[in-house]
PDB file of N, CA and C in Angstrom:
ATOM      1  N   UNK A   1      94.194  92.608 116.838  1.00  0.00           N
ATOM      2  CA  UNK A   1      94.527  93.382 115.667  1.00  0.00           C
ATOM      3  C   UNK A   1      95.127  94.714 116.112  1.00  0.00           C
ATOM      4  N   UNK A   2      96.129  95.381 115.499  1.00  0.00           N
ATOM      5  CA  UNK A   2      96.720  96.635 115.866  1.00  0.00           C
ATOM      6  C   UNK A   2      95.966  97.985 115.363  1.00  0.00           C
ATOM      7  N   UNK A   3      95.590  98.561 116.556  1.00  0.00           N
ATOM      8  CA  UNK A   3      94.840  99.668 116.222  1.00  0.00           C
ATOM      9  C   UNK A   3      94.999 100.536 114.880  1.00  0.00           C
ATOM     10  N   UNK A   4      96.011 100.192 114.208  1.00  0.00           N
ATOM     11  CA  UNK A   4      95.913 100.759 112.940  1.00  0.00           C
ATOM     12  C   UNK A   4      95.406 100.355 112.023  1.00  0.00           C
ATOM     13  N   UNK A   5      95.296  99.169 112.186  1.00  0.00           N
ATOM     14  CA  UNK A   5      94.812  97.971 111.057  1.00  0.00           C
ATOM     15  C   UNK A   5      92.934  98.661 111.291  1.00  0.00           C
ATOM     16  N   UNK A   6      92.788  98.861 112.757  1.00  0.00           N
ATOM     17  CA  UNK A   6      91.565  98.586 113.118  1.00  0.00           C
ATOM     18  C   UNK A   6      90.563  99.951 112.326  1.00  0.00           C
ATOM     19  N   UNK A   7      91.449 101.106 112.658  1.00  0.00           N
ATOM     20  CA  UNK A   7      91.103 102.286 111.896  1.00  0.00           C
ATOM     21  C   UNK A   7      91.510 102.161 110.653  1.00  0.00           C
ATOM     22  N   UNK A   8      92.245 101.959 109.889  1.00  0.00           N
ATOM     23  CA  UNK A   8      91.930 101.310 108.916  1.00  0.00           C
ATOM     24  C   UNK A   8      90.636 100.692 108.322  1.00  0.00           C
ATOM     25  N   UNK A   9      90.329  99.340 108.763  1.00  0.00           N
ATOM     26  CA  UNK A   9      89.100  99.142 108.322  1.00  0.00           C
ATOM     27  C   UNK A   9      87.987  99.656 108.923  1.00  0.00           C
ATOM     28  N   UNK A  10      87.863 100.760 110.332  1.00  0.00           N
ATOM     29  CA  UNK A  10      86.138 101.355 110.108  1.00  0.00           C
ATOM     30  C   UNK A  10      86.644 102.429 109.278  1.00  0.00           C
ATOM     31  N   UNK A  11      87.646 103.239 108.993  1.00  0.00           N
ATOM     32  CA  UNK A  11      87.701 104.208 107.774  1.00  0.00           C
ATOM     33  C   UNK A  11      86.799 103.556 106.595  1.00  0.00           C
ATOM     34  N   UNK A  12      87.656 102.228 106.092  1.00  0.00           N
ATOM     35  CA  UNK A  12      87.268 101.940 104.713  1.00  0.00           C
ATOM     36  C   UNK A  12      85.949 101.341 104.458  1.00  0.00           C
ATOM     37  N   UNK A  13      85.338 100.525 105.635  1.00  0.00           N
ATOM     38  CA  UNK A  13      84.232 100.383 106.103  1.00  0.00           C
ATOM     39  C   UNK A  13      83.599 101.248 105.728  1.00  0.00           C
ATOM     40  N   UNK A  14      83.757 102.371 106.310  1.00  0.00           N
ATOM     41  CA  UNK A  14      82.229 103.755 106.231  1.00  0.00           C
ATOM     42  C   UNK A  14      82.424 104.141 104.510  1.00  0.00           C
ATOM     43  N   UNK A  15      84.033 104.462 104.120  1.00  0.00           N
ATOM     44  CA  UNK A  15      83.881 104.777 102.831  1.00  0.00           C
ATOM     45  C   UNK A  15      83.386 104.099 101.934  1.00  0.00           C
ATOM     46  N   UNK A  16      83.319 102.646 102.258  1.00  0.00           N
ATOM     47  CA  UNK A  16      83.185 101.786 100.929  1.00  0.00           C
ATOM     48  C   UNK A  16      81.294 101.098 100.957  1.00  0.00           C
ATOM     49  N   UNK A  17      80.857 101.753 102.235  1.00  0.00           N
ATOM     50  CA  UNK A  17      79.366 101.295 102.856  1.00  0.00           C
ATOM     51  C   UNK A  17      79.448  99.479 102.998  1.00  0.00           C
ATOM     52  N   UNK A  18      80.527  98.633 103.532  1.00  0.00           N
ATOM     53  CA  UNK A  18      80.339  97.663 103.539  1.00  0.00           C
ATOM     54  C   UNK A  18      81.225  97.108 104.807  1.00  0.00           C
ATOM     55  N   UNK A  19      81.758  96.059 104.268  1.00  0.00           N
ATOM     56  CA  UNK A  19      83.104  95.240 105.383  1.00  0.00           C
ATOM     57  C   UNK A  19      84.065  95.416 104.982  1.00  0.00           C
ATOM     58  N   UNK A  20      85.117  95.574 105.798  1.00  0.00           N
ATOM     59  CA  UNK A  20      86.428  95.762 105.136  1.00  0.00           C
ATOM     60  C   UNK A  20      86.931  94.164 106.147  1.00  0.00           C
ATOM     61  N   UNK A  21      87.822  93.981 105.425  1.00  0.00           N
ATOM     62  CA  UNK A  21      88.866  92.578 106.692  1.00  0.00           C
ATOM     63  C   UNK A  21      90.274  92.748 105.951  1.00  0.00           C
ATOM     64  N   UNK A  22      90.966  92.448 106.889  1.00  0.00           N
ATOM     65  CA  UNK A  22      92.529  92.626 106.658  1.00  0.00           C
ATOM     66  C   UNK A  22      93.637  91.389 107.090  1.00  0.00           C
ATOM     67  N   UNK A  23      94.629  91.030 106.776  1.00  0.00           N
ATOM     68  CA  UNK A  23      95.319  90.192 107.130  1.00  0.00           C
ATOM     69  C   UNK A  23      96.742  90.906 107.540  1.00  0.00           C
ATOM     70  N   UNK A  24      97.561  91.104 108.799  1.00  0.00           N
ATOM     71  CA  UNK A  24      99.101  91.650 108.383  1.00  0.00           C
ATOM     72  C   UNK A  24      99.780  90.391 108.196  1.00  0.00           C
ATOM     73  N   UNK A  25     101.176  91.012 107.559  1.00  0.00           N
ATOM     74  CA  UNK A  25     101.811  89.865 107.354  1.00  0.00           C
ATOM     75  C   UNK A  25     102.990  90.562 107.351  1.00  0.00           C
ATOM     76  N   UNK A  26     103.822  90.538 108.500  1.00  0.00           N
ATOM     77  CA  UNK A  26     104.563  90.793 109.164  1.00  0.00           C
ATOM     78  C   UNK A  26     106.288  90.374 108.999  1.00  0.00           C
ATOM     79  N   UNK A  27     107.203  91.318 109.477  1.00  0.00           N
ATOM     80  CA  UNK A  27     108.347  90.894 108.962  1.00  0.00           C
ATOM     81  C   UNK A  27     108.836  90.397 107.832  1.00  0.00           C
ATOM     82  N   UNK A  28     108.729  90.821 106.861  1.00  0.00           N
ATOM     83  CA  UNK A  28     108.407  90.032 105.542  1.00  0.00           C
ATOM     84  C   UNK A  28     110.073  90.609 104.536  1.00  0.00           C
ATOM     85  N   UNK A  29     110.085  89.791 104.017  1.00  0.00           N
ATOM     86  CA  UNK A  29     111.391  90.313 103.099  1.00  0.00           C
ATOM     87  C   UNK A  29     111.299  91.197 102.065  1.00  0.00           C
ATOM     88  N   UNK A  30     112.542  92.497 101.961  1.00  0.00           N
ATOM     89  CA  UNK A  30     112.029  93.723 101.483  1.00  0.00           C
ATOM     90  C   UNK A  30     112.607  93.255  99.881  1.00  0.00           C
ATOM     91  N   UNK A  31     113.905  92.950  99.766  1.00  0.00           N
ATOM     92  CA  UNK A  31     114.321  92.156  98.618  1.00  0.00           C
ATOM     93  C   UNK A  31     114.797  90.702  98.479  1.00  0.00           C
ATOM     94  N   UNK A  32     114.273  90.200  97.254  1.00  0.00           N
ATOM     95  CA  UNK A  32     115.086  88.833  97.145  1.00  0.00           C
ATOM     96  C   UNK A  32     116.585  88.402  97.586  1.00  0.00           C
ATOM     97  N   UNK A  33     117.484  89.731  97.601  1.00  0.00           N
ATOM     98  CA  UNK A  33     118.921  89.310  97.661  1.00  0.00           C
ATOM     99  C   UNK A  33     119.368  90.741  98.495  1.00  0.00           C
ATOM    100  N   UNK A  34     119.734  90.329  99.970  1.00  0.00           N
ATOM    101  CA  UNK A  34     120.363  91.444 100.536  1.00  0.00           C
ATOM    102  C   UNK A  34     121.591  91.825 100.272  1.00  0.00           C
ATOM    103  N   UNK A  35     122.509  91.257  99.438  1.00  0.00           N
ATOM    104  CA  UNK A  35     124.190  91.336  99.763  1.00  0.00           C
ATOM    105  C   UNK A  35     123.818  92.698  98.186  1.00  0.00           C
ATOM    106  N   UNK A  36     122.927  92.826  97.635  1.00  0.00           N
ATOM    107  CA  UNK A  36     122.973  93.395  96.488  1.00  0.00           C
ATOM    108  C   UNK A  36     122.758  94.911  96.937  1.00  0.00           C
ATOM    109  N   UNK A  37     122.304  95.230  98.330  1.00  0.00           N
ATOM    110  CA  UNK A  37     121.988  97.005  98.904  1.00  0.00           C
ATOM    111  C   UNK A  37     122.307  96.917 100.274  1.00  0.00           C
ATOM    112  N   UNK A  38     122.212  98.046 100.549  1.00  0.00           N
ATOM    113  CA  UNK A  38     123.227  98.663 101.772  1.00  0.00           C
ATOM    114  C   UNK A  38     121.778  98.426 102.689  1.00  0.00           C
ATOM    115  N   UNK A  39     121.801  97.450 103.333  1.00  0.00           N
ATOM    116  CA  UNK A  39     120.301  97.481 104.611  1.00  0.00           C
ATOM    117  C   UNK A  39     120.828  96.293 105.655  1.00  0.00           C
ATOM    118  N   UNK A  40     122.152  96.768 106.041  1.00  0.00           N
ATOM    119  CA  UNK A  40     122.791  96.780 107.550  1.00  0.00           C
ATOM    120  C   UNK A  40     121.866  96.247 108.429  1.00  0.00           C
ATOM    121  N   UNK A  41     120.477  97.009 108.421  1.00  0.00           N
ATOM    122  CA  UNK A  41     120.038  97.164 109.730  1.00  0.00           C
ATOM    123  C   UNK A  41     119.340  95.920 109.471  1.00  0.00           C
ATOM    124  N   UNK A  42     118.928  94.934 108.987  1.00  0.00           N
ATOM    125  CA  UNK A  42     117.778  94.084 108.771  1.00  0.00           C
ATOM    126  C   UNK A  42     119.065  92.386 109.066  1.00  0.00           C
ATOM    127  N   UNK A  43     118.962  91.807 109.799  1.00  0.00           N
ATOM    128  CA  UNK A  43     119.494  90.604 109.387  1.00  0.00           C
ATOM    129  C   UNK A  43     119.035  89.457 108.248  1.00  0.00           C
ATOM    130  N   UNK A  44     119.481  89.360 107.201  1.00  0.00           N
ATOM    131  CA  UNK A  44     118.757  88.363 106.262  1.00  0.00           C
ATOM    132  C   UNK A  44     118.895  87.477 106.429  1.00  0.00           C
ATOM    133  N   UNK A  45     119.352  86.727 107.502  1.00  0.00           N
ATOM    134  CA  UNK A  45     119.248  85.343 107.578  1.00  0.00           C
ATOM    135  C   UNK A  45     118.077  85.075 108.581  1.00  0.00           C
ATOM    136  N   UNK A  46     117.996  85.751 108.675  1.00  0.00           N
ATOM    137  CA  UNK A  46     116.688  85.746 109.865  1.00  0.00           C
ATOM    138  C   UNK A  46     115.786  86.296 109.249  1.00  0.00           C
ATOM    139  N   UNK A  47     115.283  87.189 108.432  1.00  0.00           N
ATOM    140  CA  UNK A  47     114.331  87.237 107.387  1.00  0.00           C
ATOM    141  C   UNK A  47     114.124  86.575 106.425  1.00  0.00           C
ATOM    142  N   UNK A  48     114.975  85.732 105.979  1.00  0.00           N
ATOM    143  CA  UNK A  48     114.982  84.577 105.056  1.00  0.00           C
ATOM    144  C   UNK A  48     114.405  83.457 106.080  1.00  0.00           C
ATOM    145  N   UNK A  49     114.562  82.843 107.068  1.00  0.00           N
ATOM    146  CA  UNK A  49     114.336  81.936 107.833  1.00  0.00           C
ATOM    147  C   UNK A  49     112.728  82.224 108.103  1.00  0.00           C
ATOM    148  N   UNK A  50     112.457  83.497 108.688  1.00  0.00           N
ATOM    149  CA  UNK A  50     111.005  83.939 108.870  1.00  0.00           C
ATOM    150  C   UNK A  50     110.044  83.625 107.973  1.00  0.00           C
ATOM    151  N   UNK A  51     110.728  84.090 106.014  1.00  0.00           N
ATOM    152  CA  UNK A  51     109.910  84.402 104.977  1.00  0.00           C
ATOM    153  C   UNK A  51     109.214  82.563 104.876  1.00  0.00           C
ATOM    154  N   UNK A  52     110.746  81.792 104.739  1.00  0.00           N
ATOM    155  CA  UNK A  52     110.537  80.306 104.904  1.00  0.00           C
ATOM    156  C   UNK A  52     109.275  79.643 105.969  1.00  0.00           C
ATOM    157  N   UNK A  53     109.250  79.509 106.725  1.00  0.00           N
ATOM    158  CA  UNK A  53     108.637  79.270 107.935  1.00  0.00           C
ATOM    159  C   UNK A  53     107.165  80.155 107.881  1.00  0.00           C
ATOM    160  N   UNK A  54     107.201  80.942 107.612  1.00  0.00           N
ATOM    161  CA  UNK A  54     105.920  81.886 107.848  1.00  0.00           C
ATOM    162  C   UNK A  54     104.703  82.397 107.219  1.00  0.00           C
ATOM    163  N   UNK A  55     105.756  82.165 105.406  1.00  0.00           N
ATOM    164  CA  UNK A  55     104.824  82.686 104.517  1.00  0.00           C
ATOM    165  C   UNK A  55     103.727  82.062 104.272  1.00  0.00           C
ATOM    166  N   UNK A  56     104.447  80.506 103.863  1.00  0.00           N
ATOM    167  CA  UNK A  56     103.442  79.747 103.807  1.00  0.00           C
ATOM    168  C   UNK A  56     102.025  79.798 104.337  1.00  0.00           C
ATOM    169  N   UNK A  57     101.919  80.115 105.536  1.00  0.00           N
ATOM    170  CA  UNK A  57     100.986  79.727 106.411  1.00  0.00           C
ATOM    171  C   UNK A  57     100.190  81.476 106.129  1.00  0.00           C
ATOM    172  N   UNK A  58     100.899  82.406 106.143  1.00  0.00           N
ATOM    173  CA  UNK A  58     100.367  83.994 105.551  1.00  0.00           C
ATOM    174  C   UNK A  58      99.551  83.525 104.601  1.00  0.00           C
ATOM    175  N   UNK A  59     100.377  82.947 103.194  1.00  0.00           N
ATOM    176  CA  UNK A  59      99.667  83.172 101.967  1.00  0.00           C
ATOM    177  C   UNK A  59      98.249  81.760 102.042  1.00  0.00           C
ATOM    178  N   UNK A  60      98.062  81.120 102.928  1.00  0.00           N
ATOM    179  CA  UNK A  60      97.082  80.312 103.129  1.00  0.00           C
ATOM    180  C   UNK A  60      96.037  80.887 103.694  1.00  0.00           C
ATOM    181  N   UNK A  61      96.528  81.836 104.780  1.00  0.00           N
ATOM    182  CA  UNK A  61      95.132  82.280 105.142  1.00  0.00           C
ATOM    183  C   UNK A  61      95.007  83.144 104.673  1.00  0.00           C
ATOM    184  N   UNK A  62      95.256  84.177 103.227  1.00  0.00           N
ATOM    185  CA  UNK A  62      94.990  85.028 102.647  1.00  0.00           C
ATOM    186  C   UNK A  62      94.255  84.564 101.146  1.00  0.00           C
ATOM    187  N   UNK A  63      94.789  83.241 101.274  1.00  0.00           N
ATOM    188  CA  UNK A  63      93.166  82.253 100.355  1.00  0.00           C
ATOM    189  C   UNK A  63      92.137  82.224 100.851  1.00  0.00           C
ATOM    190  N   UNK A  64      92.444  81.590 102.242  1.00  0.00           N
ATOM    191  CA  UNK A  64      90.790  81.701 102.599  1.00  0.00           C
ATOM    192  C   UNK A  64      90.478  82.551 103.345  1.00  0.00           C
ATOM    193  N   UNK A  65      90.864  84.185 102.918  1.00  0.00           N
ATOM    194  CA  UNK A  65      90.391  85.308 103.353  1.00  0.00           C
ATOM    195  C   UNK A  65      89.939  85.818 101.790  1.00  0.00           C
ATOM    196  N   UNK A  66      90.664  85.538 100.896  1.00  0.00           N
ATOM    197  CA  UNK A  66      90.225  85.542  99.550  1.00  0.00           C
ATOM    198  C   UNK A  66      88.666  84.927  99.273  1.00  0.00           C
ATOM    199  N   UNK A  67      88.629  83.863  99.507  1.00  0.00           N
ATOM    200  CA  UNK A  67      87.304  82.745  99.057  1.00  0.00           C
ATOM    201  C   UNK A  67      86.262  83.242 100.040  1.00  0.00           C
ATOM    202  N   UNK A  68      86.708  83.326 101.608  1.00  0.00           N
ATOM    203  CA  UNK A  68      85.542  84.522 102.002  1.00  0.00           C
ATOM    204  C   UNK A  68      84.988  85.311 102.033  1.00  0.00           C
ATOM    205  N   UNK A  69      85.717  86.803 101.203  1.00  0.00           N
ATOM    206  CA  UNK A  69      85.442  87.315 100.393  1.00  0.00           C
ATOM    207  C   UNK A  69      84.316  87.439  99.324  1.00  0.00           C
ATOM    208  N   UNK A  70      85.062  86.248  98.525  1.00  0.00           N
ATOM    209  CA  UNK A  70      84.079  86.530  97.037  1.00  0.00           C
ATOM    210  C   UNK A  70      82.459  85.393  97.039  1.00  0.00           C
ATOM    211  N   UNK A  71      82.626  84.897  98.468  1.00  0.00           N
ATOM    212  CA  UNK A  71      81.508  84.167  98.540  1.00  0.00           C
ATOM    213  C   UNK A  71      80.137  84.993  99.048  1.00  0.00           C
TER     214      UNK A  71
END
């Protein structure tokens, strides 16, 4: 986990008197449609390819980071 994430959760940890857990989810697409704003710097075909390929598997384990959670 990246030390920010990590301070992060003992911050919210101590504030919240409990567990904190986190998931990143990385490289992720900033808008639906790049040709519509000026963001040069980002290739969208390669963030589109990533979002494809990657999310899936993000938004799965953020279910069952969800259901662990509320159990």
């Amino acid at each position: 986990m990246p030390p920010t994430l990590q301070t992060a959760e003992n911050f919210y940890s101590k504030f919240l008197n409990g567990t904190v857990k986190t998931y990143a989810s990385c490289d992720t697409l900033q808008v639906k449609d790049y040709s519509k704003y000026a963001m040069n710097s980002f290739d969208s075909a390669h963030k589109q390819a990533h979002h494809n390929e990657q999310f899936p598997a993000d938004l799965e384990e953020c279910f069952k980071l969800g259901a662990e959670i509320t159990n």
